[in-house]
Protein backbone atom coordinates (compact mmCIF):
# COMPACT_ATOMS: atom_id res chain seq x y z
CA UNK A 1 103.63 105.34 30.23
CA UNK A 2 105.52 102.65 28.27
CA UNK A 3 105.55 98.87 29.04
CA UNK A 4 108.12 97.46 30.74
CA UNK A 5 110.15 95.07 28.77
CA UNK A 6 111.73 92.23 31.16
CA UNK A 7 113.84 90.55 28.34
CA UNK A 8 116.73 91.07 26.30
CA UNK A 9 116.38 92.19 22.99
CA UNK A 10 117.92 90.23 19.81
CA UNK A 11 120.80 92.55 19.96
CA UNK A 12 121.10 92.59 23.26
CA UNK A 13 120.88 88.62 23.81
CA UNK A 14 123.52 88.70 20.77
CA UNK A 15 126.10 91.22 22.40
CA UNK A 16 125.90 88.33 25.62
CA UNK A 17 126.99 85.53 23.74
CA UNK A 18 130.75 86.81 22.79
CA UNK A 19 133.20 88.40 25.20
CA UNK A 20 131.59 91.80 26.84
CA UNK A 21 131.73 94.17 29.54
CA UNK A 22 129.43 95.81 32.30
CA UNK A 23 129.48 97.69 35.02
CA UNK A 24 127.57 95.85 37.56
CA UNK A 25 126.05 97.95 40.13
CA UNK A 26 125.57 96.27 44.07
CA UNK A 27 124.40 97.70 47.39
CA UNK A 28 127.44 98.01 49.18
CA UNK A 29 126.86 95.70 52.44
CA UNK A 30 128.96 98.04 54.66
CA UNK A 31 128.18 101.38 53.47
CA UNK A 32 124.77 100.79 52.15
CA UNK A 33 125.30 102.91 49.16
CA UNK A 34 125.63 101.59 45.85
CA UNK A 35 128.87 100.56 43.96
CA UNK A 36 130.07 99.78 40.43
CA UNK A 37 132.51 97.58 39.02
CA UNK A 38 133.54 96.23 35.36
CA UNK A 39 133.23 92.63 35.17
CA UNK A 40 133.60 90.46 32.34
CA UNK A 41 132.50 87.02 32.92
CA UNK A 42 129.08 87.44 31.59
CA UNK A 43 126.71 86.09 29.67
CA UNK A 44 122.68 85.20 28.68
CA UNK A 45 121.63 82.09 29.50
CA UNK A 46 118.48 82.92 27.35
CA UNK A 47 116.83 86.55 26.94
CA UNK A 48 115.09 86.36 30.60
CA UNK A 49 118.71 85.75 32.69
CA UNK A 50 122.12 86.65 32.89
CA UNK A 51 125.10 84.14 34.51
CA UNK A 52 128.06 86.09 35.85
CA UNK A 53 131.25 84.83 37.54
CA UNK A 54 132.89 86.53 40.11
CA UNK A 55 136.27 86.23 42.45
CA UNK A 56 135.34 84.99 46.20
CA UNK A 57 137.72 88.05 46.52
CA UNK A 58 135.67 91.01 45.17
CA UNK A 59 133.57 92.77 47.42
CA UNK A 60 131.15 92.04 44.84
CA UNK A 61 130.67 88.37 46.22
CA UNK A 62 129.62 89.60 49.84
CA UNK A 63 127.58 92.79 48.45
CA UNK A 64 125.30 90.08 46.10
CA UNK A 65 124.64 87.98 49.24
CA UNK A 66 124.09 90.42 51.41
CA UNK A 67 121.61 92.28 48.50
CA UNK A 68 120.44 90.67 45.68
CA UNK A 69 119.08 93.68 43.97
CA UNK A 70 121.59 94.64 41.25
CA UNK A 71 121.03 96.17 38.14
CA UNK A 72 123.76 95.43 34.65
CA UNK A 73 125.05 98.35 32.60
CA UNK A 74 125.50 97.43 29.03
CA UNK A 75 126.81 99.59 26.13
CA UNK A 76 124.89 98.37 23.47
CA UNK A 77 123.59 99.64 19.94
CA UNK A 78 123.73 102.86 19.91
CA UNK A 79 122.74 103.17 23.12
CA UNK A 80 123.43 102.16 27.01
CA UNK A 81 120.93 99.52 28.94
CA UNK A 82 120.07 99.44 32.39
CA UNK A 83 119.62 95.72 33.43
CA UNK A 84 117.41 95.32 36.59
CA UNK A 85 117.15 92.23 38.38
CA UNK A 86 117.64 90.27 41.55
CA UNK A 87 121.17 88.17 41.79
CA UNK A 88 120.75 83.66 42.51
CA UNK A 89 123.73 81.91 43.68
CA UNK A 90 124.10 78.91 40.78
CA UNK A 91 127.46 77.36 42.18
CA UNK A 92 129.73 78.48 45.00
CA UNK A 93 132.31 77.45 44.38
CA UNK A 94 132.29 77.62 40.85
CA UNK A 95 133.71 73.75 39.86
CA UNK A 96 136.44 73.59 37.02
CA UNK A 97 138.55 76.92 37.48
CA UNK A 98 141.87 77.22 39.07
CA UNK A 99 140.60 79.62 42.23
CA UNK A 100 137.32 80.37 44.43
CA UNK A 101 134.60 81.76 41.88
CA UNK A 102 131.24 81.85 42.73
CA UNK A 103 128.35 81.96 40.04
CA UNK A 104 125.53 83.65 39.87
CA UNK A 105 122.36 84.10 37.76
CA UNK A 106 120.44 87.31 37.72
CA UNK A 107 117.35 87.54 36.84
CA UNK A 108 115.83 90.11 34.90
CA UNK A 109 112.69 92.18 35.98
CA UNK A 110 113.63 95.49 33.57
CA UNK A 111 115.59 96.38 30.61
CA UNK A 112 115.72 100.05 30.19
CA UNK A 113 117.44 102.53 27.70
CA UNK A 114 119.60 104.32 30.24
CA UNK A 115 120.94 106.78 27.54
CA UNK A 116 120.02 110.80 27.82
CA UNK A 117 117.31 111.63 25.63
CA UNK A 118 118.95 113.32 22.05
CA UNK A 119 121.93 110.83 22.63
CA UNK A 120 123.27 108.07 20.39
CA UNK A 121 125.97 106.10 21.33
CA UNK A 122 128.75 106.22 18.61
CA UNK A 123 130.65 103.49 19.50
CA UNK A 124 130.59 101.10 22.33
CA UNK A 125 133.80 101.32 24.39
CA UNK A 126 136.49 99.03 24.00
CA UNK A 127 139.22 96.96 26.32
CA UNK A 128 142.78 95.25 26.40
CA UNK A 129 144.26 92.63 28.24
CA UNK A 130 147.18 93.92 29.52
CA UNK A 131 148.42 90.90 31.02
CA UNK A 132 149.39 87.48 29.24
CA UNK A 133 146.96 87.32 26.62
CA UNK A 134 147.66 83.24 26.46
CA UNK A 135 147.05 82.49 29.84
CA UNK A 136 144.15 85.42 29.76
CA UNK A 137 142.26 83.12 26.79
CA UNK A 138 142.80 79.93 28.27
CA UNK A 139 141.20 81.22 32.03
CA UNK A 140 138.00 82.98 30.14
CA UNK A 141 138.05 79.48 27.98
CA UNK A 142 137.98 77.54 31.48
CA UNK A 143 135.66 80.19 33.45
CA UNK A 144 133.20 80.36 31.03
CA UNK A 145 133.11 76.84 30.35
CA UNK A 146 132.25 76.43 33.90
CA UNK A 147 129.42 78.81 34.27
CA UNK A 148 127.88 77.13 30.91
CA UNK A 149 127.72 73.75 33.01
CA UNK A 150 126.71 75.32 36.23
């Protein structure tokens, strides 16, 4: 049986300090089931935690409070993580952005290789902006900016 690892990686630390996306995967507090949603206001705080933003909108918001178990999907190098960890409220609401954000840290108890064995990533998935991409820079800029001095 392998050790666990409960921290981020060098490349894995390094892919959370630019732009990324996960799928972050809740316990659904009406259903009870679990859920997954891209976010993209993420990033490491150092290789034991993870800060993520969130709209007091998204289900998300209620699901984290309601459950703080989550684990993080990440396409990395080559392969796909699992992030496990439990979910701390940092800031709610989130000072310095334009709407209701809360922020949370997560925690990390695992980091697993989530990939099918035989299976090597080629390349990680990609996104667009589809929407202003001015006004899309300058609310990351702000939103992460915020969850840096949360």
């Amino acid at each position: 049986m392998s050790e666990v690892v409960t921290q981020l990686s060098d490349s894995l630390y390094a892919i959370f300090q630019s732009e990324t996306f996960v799928l972050l995967n809740t316990v659904d507090q009406e259903s009870g089931g679990p859920t997954s949603s891209a976010i993209s206001w993420v990033y490491a705080v150092d290789r034991s935690k993870l800060r993520l933003a969130l709209d007091h909108r998204s289900r998300l918001v209620g699901n984290l409070k309601a459950n703080p178990r989550v684990t993080v999907t990440v396409f990395g190098q080559e392969t796909i993580y699992a992030i496990n960890g439990h979910i701390e409220v940092v800031q709610d609401p989130l000072d310095g952005v334009p709407f209701n954000m809360c922020c949370f840290d997560i925690h990390i108890d695992a980091v697993r290789n989530a990939l099918f064995y035989g299976a090597q990533l080629v390349s990680p998935p990609e996104y667009a902006k589809v929407y202003d991409q001015r006004a899309a820079d300058m609310l990351d800029r702000q939103v992460f900016d915020a969850m840096k001095k949360a």
